[in-house]
N, C-alpha and C. Protein backbone atom coordinates (compact mmCIF):
# COMPACT_ATOMS: atom_id res chain seq x y z
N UNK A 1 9.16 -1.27 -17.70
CA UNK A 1 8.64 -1.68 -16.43
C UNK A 1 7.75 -2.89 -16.66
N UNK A 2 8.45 -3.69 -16.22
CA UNK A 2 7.01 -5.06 -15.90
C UNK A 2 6.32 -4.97 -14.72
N UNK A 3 4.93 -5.43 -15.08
CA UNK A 3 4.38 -6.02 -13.67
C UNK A 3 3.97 -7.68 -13.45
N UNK A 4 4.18 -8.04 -12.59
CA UNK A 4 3.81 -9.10 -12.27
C UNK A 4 1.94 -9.43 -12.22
N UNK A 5 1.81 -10.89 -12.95
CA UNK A 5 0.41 -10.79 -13.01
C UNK A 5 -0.53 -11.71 -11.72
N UNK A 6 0.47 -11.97 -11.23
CA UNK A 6 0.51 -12.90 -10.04
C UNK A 6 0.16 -12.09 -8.66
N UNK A 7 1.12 -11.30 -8.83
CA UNK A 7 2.03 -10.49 -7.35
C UNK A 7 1.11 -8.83 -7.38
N UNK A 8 1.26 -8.68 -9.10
CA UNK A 8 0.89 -7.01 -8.92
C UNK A 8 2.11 -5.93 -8.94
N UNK A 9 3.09 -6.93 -8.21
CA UNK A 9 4.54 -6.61 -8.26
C UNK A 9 5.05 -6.05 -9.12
N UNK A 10 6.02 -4.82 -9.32
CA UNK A 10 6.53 -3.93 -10.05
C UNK A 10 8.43 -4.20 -10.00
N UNK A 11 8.91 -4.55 -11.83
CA UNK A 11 9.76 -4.47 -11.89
C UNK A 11 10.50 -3.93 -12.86
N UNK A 12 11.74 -3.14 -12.46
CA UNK A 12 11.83 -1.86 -13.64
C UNK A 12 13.54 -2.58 -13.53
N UNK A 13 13.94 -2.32 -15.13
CA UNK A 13 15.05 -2.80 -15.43
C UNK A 13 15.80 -2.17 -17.07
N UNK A 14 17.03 -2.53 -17.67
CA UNK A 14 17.04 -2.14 -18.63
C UNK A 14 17.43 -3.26 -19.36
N UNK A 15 17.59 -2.74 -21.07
CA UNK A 15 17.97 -4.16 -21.73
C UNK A 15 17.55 -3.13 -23.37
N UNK A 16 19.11 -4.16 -23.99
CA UNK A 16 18.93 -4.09 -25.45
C UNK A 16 17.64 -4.36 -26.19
N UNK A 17 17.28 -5.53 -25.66
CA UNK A 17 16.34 -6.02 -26.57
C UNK A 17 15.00 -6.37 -26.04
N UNK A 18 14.36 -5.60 -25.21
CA UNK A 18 12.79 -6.31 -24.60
C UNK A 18 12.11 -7.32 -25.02
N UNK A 19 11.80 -7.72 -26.22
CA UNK A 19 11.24 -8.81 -26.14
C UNK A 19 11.80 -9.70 -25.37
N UNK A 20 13.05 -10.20 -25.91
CA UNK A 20 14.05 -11.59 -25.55
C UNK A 20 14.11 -11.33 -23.96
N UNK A 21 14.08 -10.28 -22.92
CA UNK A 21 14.02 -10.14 -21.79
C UNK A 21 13.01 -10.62 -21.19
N UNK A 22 11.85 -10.04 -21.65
CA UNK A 22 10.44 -9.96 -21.29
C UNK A 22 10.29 -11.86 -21.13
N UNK A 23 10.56 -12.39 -22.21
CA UNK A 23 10.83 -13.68 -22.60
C UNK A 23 11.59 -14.28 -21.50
N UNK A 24 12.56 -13.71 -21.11
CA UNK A 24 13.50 -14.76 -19.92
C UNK A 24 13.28 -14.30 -18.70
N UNK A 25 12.49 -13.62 -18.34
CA UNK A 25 11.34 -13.26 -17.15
C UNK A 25 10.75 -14.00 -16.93
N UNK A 26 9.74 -14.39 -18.27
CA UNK A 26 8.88 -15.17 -17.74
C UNK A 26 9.30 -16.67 -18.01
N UNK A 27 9.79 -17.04 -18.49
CA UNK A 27 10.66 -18.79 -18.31
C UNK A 27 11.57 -18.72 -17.16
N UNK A 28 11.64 -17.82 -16.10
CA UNK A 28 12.36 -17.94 -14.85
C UNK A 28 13.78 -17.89 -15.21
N UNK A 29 14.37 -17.60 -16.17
CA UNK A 29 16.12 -17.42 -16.00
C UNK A 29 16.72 -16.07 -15.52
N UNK A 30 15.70 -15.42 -14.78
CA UNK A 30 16.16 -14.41 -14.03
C UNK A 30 15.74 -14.70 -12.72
N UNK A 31 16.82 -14.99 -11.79
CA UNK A 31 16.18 -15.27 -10.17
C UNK A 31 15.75 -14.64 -9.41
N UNK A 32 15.77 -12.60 -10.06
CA UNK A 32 15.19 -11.88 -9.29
C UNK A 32 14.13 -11.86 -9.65
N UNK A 33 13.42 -12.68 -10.57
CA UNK A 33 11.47 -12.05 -10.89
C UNK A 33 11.18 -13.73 -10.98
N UNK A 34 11.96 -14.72 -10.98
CA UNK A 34 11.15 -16.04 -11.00
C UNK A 34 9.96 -16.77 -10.29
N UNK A 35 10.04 -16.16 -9.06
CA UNK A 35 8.90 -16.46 -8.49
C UNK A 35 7.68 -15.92 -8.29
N UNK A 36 7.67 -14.76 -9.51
CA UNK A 36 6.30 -14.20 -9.69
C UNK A 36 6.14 -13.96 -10.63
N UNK A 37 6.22 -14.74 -11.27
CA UNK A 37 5.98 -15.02 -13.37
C UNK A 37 4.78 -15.29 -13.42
N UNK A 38 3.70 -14.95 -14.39
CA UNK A 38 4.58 -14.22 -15.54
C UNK A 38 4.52 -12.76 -15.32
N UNK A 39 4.98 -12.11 -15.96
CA UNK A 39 5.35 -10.84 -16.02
C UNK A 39 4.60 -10.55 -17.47
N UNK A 40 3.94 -8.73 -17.49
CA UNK A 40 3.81 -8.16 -18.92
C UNK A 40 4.64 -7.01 -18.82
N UNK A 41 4.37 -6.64 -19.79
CA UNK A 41 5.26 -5.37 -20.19
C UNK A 41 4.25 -3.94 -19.78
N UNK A 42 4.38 -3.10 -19.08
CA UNK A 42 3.17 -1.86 -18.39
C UNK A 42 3.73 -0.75 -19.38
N UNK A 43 5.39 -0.31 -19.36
CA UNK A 43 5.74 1.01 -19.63
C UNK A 43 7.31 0.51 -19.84
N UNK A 44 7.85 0.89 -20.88
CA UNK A 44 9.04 1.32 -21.68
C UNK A 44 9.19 3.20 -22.09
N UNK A 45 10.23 2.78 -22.74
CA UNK A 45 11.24 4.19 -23.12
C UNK A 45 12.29 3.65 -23.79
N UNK A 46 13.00 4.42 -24.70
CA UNK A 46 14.03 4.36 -25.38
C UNK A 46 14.73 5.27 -25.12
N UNK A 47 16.30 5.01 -24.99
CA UNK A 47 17.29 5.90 -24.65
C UNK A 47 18.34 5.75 -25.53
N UNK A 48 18.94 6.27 -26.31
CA UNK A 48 20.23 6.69 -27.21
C UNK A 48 21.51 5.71 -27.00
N UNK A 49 21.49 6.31 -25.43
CA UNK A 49 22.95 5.14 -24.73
C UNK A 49 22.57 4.12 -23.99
N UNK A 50 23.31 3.35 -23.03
CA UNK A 50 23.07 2.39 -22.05
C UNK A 50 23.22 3.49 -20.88
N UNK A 51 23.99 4.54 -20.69
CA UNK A 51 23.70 5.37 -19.45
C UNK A 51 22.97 6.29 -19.48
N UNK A 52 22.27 6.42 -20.21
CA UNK A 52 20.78 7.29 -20.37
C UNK A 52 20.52 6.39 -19.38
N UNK A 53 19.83 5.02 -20.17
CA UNK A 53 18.94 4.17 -19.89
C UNK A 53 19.27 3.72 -18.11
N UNK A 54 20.32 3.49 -17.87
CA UNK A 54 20.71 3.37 -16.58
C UNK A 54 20.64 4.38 -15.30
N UNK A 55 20.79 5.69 -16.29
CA UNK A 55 20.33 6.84 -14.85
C UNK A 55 19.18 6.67 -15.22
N UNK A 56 17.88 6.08 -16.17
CA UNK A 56 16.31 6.42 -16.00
C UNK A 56 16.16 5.52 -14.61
N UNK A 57 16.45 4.16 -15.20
CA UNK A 57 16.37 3.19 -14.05
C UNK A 57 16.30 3.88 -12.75
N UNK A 58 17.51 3.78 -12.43
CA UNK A 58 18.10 4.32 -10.87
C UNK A 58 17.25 5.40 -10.67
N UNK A 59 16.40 6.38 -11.31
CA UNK A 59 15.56 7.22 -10.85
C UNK A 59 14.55 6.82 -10.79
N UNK A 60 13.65 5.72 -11.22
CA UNK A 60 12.33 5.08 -10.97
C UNK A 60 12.39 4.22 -9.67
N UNK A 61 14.05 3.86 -9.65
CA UNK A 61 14.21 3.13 -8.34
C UNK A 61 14.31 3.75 -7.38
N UNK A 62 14.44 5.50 -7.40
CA UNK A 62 14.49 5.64 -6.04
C UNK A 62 12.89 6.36 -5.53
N UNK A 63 12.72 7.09 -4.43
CA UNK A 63 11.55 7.84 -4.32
C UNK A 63 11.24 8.45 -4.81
N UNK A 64 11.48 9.47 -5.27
CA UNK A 64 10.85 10.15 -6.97
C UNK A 64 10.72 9.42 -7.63
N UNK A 65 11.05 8.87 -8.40
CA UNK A 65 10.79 7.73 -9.39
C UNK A 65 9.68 7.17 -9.16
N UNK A 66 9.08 6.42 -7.44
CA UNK A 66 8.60 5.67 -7.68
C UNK A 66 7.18 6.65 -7.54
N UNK A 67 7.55 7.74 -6.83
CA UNK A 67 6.14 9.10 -7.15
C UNK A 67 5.60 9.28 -8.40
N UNK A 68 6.19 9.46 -9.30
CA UNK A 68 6.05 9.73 -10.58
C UNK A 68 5.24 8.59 -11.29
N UNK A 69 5.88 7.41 -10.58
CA UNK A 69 5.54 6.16 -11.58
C UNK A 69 3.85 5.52 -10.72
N UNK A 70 3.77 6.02 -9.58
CA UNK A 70 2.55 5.96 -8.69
C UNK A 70 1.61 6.78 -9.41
N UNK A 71 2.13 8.79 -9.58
CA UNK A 71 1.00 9.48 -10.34
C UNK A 71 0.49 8.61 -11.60
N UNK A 72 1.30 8.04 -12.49
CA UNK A 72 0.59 8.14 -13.56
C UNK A 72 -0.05 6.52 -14.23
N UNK A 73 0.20 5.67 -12.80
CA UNK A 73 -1.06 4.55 -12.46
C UNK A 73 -0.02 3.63 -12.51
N UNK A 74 0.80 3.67 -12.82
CA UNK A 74 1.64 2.20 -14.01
C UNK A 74 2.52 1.41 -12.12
N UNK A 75 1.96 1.97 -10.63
CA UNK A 75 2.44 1.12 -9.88
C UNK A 75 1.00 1.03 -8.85
C-alpha cells in the first residue's frame, strides 16, 4: 500500500518487485498515481503466487478491506 504524501491518498496494488514500482510511482510512469507523487511505501505482504497476491488486493479494494485497513491506521 502506498500513500500519497501530497494527497494523503491511498494506493494499494501488486508487483514482483516493490522497489522498481515504488520507483515508477513516483517518476510518474504510472498515470493512475502521477498526479499525486510522491508516494511512500505504508504496508506490504508477501504472497507465494501472483493470485494470492491478487485476491489480497481485490479484498483491500473492496469494503472490508478498506475496514480493516481503516482499523489498523494505515488509511
Amino acid at each position: 500500500m502506498l500513500k500519497s504524501e501530497i494527497t494523503g491518498s491511498s494506493y494499494v496494488g501488486h508487483t514482483s518487485d516493490i522497489t522498481k514500482r515504488l520507483i515508477e510511482h513516483n517518476s510518474g510512469k504510472s498515470i493512475s498515481t502521477r498526479s499525486k507523487k510522491p508516494w511512500r511505501l505504508v504496508y506490504q505482504e508477501e504472497f507465494q503466487s501472483r493470485a494470492e497476491a491478487m485476491a489480497r488486493e481485490k479484498y483491500y479494494k473492496s469494503q472490508s478491506g478498506r475496514i480493516e485497513l481503516k482499523a489498523r491506521g494505515l488509511l
